[in-house]
Protein backbone atom coordinates (compact mmCIF):
# COMPACT_ATOMS: atom_id res chain seq x y z
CA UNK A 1 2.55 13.67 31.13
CA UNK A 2 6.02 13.67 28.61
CA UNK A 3 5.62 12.00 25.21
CA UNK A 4 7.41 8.89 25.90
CA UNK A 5 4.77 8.26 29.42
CA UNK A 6 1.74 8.84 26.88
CA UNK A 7 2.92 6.60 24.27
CA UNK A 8 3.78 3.82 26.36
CA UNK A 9 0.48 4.17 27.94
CA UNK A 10 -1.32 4.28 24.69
CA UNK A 11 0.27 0.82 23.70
CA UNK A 12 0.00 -0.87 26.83
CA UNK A 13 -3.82 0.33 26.60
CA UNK A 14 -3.84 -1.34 22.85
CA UNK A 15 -1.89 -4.87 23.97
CA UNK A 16 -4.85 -5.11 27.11
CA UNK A 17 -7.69 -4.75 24.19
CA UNK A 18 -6.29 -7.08 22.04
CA UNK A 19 -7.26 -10.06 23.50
CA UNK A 20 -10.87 -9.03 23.27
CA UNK A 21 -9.90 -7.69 19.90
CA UNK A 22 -9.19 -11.14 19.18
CA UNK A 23 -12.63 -12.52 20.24
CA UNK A 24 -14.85 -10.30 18.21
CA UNK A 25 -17.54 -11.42 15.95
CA UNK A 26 -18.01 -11.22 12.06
CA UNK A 27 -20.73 -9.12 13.34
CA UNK A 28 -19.57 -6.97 15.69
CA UNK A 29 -16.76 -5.95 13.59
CA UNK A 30 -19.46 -5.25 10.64
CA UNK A 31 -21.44 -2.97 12.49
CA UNK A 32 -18.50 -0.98 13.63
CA UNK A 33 -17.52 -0.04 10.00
CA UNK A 34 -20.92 0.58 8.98
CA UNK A 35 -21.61 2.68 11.36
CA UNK A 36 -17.66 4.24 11.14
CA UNK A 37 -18.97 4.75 7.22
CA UNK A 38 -22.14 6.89 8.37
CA UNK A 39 -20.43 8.57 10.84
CA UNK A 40 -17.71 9.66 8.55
CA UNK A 41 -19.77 10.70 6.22
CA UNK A 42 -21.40 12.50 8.41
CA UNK A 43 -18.61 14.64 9.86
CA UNK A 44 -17.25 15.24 6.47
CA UNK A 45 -17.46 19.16 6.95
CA UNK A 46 -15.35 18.85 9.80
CA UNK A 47 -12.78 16.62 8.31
CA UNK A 48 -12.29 18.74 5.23
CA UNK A 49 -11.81 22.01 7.84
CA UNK A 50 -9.26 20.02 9.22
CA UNK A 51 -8.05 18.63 6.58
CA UNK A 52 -7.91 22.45 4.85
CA UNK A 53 -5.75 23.69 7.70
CA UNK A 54 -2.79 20.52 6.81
CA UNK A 55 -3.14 21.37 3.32
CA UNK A 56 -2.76 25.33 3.80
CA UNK A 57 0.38 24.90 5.64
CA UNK A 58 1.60 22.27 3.53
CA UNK A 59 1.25 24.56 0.75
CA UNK A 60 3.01 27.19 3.19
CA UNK A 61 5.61 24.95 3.37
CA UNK A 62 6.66 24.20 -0.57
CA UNK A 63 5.77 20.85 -0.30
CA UNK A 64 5.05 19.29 -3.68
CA UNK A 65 2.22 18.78 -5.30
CA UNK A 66 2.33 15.38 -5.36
CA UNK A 67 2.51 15.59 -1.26
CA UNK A 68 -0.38 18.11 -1.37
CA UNK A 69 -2.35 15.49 -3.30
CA UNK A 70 -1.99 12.69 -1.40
CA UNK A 71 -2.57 14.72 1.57
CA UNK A 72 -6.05 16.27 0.61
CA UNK A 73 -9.24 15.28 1.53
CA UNK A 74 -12.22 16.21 -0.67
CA UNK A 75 -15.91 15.19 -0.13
CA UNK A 76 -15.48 12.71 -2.54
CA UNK A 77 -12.65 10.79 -1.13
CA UNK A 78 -14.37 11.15 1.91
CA UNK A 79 -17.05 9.26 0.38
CA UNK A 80 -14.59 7.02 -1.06
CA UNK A 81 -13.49 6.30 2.49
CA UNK A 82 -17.07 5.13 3.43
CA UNK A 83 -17.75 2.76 0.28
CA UNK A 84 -14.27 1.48 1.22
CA UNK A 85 -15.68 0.18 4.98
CA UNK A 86 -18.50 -0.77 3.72
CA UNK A 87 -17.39 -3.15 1.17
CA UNK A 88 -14.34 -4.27 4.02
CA UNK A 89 -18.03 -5.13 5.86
CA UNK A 90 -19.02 -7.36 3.02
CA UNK A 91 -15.80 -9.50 2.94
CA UNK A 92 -15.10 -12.97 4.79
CA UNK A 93 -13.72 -12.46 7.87
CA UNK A 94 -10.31 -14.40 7.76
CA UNK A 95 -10.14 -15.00 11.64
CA UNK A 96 -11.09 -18.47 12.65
CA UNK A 97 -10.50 -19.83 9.21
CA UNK A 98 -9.08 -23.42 9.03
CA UNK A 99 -6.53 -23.28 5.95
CA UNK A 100 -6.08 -26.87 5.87
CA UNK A 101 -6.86 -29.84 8.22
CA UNK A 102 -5.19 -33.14 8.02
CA UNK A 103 -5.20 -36.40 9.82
CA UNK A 104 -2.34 -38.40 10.21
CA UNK A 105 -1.64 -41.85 10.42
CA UNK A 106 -1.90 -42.36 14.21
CA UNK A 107 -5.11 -40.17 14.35
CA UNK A 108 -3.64 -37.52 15.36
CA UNK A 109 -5.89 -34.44 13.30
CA UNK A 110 -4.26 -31.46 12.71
CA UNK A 111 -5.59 -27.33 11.49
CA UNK A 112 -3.70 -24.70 10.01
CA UNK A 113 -6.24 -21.76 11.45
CA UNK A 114 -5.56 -17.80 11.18
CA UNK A 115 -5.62 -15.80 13.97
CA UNK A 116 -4.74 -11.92 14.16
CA UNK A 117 -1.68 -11.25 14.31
CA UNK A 118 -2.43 -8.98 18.25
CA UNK A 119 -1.33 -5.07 17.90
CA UNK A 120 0.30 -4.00 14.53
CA UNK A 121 2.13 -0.29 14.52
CA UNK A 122 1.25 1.41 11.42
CA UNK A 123 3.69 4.03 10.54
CA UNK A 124 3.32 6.19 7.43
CA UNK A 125 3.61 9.97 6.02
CA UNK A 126 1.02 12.28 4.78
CA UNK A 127 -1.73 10.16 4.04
CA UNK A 128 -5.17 10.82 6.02
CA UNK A 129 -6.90 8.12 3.98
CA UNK A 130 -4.41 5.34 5.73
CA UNK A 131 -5.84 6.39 8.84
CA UNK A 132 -9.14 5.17 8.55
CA UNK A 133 -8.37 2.42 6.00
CA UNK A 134 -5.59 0.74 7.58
CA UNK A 135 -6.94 0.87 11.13
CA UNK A 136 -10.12 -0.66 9.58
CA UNK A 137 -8.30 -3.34 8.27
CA UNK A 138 -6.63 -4.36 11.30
CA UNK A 139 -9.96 -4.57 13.10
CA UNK A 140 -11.67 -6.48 10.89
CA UNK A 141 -8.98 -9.30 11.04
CA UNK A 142 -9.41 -8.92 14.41
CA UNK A 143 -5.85 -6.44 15.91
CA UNK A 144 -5.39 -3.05 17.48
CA UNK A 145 -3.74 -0.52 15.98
CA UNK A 146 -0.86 2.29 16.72
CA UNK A 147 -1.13 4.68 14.55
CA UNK A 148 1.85 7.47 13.80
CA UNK A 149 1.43 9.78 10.57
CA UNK A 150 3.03 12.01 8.94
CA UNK A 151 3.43 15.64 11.10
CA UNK A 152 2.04 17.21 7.57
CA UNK A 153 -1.83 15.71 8.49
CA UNK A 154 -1.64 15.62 12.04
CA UNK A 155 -5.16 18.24 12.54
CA UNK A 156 -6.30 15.63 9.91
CA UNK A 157 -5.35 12.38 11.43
CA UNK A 158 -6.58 13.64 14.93
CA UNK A 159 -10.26 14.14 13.85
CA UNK A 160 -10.63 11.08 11.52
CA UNK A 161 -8.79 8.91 15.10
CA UNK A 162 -11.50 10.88 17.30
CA UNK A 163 -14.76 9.70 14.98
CA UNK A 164 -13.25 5.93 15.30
CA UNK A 165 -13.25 6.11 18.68
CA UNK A 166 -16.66 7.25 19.44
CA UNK A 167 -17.66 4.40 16.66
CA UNK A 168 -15.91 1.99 18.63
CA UNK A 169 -17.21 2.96 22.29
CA UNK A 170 -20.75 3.16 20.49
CA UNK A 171 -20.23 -0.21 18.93
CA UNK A 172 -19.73 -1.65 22.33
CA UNK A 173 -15.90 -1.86 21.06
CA UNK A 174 -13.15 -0.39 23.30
CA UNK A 175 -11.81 2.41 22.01
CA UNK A 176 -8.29 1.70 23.19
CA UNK A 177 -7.96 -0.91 19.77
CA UNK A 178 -6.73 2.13 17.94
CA UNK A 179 -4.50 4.72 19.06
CA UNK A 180 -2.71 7.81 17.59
CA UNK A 181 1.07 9.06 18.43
CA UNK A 182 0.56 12.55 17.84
CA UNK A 183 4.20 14.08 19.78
CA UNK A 184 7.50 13.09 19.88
CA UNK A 185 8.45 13.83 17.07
CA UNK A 186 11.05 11.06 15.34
CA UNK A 187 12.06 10.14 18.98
CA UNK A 188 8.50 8.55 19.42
CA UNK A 189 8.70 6.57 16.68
CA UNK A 190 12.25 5.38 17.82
CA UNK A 191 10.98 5.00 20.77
CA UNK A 192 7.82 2.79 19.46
CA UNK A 193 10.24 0.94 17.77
CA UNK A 194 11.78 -0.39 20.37
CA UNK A 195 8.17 -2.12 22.13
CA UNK A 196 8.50 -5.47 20.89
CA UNK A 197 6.61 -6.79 24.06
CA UNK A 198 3.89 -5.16 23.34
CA UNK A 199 3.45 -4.56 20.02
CA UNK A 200 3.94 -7.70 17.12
CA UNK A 201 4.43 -6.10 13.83
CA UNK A 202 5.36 -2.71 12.58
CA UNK A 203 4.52 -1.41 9.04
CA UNK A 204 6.24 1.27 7.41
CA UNK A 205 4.60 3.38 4.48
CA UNK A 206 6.32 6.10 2.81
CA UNK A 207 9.42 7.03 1.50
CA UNK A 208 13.34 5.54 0.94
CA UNK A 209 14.55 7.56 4.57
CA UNK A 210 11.22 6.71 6.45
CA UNK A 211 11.46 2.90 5.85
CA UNK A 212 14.86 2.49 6.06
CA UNK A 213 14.80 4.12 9.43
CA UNK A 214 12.20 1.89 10.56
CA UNK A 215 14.29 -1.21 9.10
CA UNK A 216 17.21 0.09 10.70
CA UNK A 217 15.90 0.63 14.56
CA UNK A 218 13.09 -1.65 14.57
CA UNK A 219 12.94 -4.43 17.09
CA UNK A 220 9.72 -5.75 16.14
CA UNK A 221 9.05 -7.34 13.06
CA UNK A 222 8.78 -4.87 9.94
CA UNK A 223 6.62 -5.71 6.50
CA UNK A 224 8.08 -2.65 4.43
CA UNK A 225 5.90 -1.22 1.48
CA UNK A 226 8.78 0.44 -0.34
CA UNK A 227 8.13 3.03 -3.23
CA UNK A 228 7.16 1.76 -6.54
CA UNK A 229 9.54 2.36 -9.57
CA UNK A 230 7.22 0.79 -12.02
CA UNK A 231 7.96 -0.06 -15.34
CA UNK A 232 5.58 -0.55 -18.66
CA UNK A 233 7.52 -2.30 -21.88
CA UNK A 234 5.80 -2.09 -25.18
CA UNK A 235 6.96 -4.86 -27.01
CA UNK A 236 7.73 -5.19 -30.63
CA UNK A 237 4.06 -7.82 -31.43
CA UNK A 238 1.99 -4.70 -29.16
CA UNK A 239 -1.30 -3.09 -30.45
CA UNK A 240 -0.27 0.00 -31.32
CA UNK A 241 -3.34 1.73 -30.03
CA UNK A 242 -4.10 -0.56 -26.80
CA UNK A 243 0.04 0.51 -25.78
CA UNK A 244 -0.61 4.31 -26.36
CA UNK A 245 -3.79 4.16 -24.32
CA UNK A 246 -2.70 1.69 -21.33
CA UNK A 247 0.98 3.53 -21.04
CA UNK A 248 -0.53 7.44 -20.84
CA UNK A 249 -3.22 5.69 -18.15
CA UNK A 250 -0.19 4.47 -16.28
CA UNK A 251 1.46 7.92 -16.06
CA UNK A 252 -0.92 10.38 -15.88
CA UNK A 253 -4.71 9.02 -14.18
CA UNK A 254 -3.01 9.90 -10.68
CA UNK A 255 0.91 10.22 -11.23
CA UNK A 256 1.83 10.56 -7.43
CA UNK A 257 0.62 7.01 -6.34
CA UNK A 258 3.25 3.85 -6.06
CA UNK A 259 1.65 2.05 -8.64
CA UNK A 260 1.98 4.75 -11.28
CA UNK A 261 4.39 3.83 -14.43
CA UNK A 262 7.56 5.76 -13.55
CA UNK A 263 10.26 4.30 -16.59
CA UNK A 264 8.52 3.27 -20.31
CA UNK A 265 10.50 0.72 -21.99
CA UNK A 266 9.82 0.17 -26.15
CA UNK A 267 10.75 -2.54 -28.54
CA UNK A 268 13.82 -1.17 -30.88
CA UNK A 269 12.08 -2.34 -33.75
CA UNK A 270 8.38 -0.33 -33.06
CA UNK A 271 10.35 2.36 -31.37
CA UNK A 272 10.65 4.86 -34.32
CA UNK A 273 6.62 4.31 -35.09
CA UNK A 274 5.86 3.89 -31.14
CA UNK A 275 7.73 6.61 -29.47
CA UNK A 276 7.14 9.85 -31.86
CA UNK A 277 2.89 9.22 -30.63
CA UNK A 278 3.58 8.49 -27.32
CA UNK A 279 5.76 11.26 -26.95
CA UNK A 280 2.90 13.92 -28.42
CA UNK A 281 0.06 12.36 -25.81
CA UNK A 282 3.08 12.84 -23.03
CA UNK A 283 3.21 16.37 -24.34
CA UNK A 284 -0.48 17.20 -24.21
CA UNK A 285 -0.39 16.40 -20.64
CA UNK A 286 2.69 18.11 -19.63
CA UNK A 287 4.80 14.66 -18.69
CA UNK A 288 8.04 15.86 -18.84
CA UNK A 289 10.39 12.99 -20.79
CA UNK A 290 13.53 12.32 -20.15
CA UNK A 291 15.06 9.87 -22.65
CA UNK A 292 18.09 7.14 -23.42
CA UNK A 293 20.33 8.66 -26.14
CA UNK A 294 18.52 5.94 -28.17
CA UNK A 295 14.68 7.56 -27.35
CA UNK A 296 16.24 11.09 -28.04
CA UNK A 297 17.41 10.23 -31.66
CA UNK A 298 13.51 9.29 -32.48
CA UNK A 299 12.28 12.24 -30.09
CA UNK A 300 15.22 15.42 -29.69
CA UNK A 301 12.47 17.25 -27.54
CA UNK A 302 13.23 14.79 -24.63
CA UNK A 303 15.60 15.47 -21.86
CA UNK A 304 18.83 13.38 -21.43
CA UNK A 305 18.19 10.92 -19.06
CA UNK A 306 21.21 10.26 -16.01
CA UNK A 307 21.85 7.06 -14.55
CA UNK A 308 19.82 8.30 -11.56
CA UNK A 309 16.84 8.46 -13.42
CA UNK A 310 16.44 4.73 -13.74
CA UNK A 311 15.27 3.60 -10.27
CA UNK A 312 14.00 6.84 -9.26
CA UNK A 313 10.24 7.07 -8.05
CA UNK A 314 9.05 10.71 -9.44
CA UNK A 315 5.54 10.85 -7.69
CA UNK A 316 5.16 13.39 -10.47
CA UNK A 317 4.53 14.11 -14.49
CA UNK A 318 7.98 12.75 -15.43
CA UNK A 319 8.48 9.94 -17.19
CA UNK A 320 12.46 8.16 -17.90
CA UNK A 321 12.13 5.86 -21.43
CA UNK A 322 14.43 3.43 -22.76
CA UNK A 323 14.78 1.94 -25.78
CA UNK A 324 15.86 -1.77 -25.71
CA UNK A 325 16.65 -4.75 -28.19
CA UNK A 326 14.12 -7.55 -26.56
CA UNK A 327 11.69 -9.11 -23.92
CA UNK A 328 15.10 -10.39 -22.18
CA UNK A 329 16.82 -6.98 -21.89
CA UNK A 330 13.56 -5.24 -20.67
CA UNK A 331 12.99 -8.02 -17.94
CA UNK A 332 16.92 -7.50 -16.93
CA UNK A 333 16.27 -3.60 -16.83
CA UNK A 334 13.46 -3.94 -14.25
CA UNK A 335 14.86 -6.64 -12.34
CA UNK A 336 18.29 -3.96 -11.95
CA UNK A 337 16.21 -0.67 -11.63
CA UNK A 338 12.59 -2.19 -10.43
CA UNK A 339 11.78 -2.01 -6.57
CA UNK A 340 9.63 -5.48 -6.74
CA UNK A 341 6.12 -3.29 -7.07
CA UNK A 342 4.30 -3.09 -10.29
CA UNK A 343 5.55 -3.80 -13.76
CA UNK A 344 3.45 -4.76 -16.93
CA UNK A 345 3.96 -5.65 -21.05
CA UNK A 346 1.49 -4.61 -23.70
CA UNK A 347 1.98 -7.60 -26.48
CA UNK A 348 -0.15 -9.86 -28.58
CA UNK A 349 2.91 -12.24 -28.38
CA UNK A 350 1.44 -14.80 -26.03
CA UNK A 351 4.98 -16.67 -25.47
CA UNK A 352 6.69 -13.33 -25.27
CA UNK A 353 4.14 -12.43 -22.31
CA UNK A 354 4.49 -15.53 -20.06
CA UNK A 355 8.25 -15.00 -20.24
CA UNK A 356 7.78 -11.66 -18.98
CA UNK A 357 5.46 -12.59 -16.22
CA UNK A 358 7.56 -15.60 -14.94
CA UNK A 359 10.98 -13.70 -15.18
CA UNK A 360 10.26 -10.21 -13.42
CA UNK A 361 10.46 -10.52 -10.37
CA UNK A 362 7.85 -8.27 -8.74
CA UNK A 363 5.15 -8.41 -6.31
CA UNK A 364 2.27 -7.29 -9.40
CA UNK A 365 2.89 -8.55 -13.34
CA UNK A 366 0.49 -7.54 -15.96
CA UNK A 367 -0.08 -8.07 -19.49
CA UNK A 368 -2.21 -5.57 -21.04
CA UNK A 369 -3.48 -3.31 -18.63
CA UNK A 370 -2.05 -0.88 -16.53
CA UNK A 371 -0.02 -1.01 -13.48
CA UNK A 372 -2.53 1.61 -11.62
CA UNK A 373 -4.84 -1.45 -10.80
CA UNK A 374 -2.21 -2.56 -7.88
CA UNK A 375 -4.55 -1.61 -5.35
CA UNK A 376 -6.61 -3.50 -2.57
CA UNK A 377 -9.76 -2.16 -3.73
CA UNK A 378 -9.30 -2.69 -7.73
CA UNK A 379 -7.99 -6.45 -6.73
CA UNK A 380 -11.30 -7.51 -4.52
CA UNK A 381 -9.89 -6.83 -1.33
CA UNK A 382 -11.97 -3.82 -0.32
CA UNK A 383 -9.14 -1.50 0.86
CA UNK A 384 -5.45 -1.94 1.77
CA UNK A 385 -2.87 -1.66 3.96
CA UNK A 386 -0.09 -1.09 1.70
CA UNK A 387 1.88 -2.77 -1.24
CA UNK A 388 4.68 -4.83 0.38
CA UNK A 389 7.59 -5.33 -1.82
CA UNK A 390 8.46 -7.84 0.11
CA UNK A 391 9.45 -11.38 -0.58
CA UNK A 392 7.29 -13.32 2.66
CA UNK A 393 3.92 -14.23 2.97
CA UNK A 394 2.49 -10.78 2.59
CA UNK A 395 3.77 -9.62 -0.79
CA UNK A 396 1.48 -6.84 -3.16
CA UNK A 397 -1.37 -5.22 -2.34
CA UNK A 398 -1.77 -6.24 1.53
CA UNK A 399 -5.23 -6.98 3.43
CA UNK A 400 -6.93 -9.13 5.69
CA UNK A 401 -5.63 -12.66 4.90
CA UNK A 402 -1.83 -10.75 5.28
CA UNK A 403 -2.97 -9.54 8.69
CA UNK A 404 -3.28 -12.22 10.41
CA UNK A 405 -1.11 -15.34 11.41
CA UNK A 406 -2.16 -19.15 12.30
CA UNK A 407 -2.33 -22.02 14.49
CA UNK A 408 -1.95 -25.42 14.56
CA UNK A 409 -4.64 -27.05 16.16
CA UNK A 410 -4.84 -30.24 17.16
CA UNK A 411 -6.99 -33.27 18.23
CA UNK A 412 -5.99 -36.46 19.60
CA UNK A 413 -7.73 -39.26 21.38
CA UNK A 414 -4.94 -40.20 23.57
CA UNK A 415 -1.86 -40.63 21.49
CA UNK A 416 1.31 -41.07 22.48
CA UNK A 417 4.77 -40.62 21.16
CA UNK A 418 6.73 -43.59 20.84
């Protein structure tokens, strides 16, 4: 059988279980993830083999080390993976629920209900821990799932596909509600793309050329979770010690995730007291700087910053600062350079905050804290799909509620339209 033969088959396969999909219980779909959880768990040694042989020739390969990281699996974020079904198991299930019901004057009652949205087409790059999460996700709002990752984690992607399976089939679920495009290469997923009787929403995860290939061929309906060029402004009225802590957090806990702080804007009038300690704790953990010519008069160790630095998503221990004169040029900085992810303020200025969080316009806005909380998990939702940077109905971190649509239903008594 070719490529193209096997992935139509593979969708057509998906769009026949989705109707059943569609009729599962709360239950049903809780046991499946509890027992995907255990079974994960325990076939971690064989994931991590697998997983060793990606990582091995990804390291072959030069890639990054901001690729390698995202692409590793450890017995720990295997565990991760586990807690992260479970507590999907715990949350409402969104299908069936009436959003609002009204009755109008001639009787007529009307309900707003979700339903899933049928099969959604996941496509993403070297991330193993989308597999499970995102495919999880899906089920539990009641879709099937075509999955296409990233060649990098393909021996990883194939075992981690293979355990959901047998938890489906032993879960009385059929396995066809998730499937994996493993060949092709970039002519299956043009080729996926172009499905849009069968499948009902594509999702792209990754980087600038992935997405806007998807964007670009896609006849289906795309939610894009674009990278994240986040932003952290210290203002002028900041706690000096809360801004030091919350900005380092923001760069260095885990620097090649979307949600990390990529540009630091300061306050012109803290910036010569601000930027001299920031710039030491940057040092002590290797962050490379690269400053405005402003930054680099307070701080000559920094690099020069080019215009390509602002709006550029590092993944790595680089940081790009900028010095600016107020709340209103930092908001017009991010709204110019930003990608509509994750920005944030550290002030005591309570006026100065709300203009900040009303006037950027991104998906996330935080005052005092740190942008590395835009995740499902860290916001309640027990795991994610993504961070959509887009403007619709699903916009941030992206989960259950955002993966399904609705209904009108309605009840009459014999009405009629005049």
């Amino acid at each position: 059988m070719n490529w193209k033969e096997s992935v139509k088959q593979d969708v057509k396969r998906a769009k026949a279980a989705s109707f059943s999909f569609s009729q599962l219980t709360r239950d049903q779909k809780d046991q499946f993830l509890q027992r995907l959880a255990v079974d994960l768990e325990k076939n971690t040694g064989i994931i991590v083999k697998e997983n060793g042989k990606d990582v091995a020739k990804a390291k072959a390969s030069g890639l990054s080390s901001a690729l390698i990281d995202r692409l590793m699996l450890t017995d720990e974020r295997i565990q991760k993976m586990a807690e992260s079904l479970r507590n999907i198991s715990l949350l409402a299930d969104p299908v069936g629920e009436v959003i609002w019901e009204k009755t109008r004057p001639n009787g007529l009652v009307i309900q707003k209900v979700r339903v899933p949205i049928g099969v959604i087409s996941i496509i993403y790059e070297a991330r193993p821990d989308v597999t499970v999460e995102a495919a999880c996700l899906c089920i539990k709002s009641g879709n099937c799932v075509i999955l296409r990752g990233g060649k990098e984690a393909r021996r990883s992607n194939l075992v981690l596909v293979s355990i959901m399976k047998e938890s489906l089939a032993h879960s009385g679920m059929s396995p066809d509600g998730v499937a994996f495009i493993a060949s092709g290469g970039r002519q299956a997923v043009k080729y996926l793309l172009k499905l849009r009787d069968d499948i009902d929403l594509v999702i792209p995860r990754g980087g600038y050329s992935l997405i806007d290939t998807v964007v670009k061929t896609s006849e289906i309906p795309v939610i894009k979770h674009y990278k994240g060029v986040c932003h952290t402004f210290v203002d002028r009225d900041a706690d000096d010690e809360m801004a030091l802590k919350v900005c380092l957090n923001a760069k260095v806990q885990r620097p090649a995730t979307c949600n990390a702080m990529e540009t630091l804007l300061v306050h012109a009038q803290i910036a010569s007291s601000f930027l001299p300690k920031m710039a030491e704790l940057f040092a002590k953990h290797n962050v490379e700087m690269r400053g405005c010519p402003r930054a680099r008069t307070i701080v000559p160790d920094m690099k020069e910053a080019a215009e390509h630095d602002w709006g550029y998503e590092y993944l790595d221990l680089i940081i790009a600062i900028r010095v600016v004169d107020s709340v209103d040029d930092a908001i017009a900085h991010i709204n110019q350079y930003g990608t509509k992810h994750s920005d944030a303020i550290i002030t005591e200025n309570r006026a100065t905050a709300e203009r900040f969080l009303r006037y950027v316009d991104s998906a996330c806005v935080y005052h005092n804290t740190s942008t590395r909380f835009t995740d499902g998990g860290q916001f309640g939702f027990g795991a994610e799909i993504g961070i959509s940077t887009d403007k619709i109905h699903a916009r941030g971190p992206m989960a259950l509620e955002e993966l399904t649509s609705y209904k009108y239903i309605i009840h009459g008594n014999g009405q009629l339209r005049q």
